[in-house]
C-alpha atoms as a PDB file:
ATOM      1  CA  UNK A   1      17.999 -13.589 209.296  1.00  0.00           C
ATOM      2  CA  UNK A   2      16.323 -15.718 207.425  1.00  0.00           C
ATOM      3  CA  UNK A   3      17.657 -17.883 204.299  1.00  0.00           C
ATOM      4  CA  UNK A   4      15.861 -16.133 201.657  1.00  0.00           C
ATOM      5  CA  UNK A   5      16.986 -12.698 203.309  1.00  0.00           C
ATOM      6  CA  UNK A   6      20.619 -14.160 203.406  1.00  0.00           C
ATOM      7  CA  UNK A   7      20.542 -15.702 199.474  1.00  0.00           C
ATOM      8  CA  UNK A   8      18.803 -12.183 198.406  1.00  0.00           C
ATOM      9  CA  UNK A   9      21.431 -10.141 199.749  1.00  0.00           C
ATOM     10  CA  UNK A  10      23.655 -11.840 198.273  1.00  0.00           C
ATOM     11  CA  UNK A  11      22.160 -11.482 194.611  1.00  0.00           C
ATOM     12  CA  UNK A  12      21.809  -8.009 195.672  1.00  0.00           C
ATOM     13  CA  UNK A  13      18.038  -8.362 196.534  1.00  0.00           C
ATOM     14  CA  UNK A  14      17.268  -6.539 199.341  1.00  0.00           C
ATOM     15  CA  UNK A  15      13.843  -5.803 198.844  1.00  0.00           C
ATOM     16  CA  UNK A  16      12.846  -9.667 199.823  1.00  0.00           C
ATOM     17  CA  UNK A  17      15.148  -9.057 202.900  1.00  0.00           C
ATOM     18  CA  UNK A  18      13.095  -6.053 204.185  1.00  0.00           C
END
């Protein structure tokens, strides 16, 4: 996982994670 993926999820972004 990548950072971005990691600090999306976290703001409840998952749509930059996948």
């Amino acid at each position: 996982m990548h950072v971005l993926c990691t600090y999306s999820y976290k703001l409840s972004y998952i749509s930059l994670c996948g």
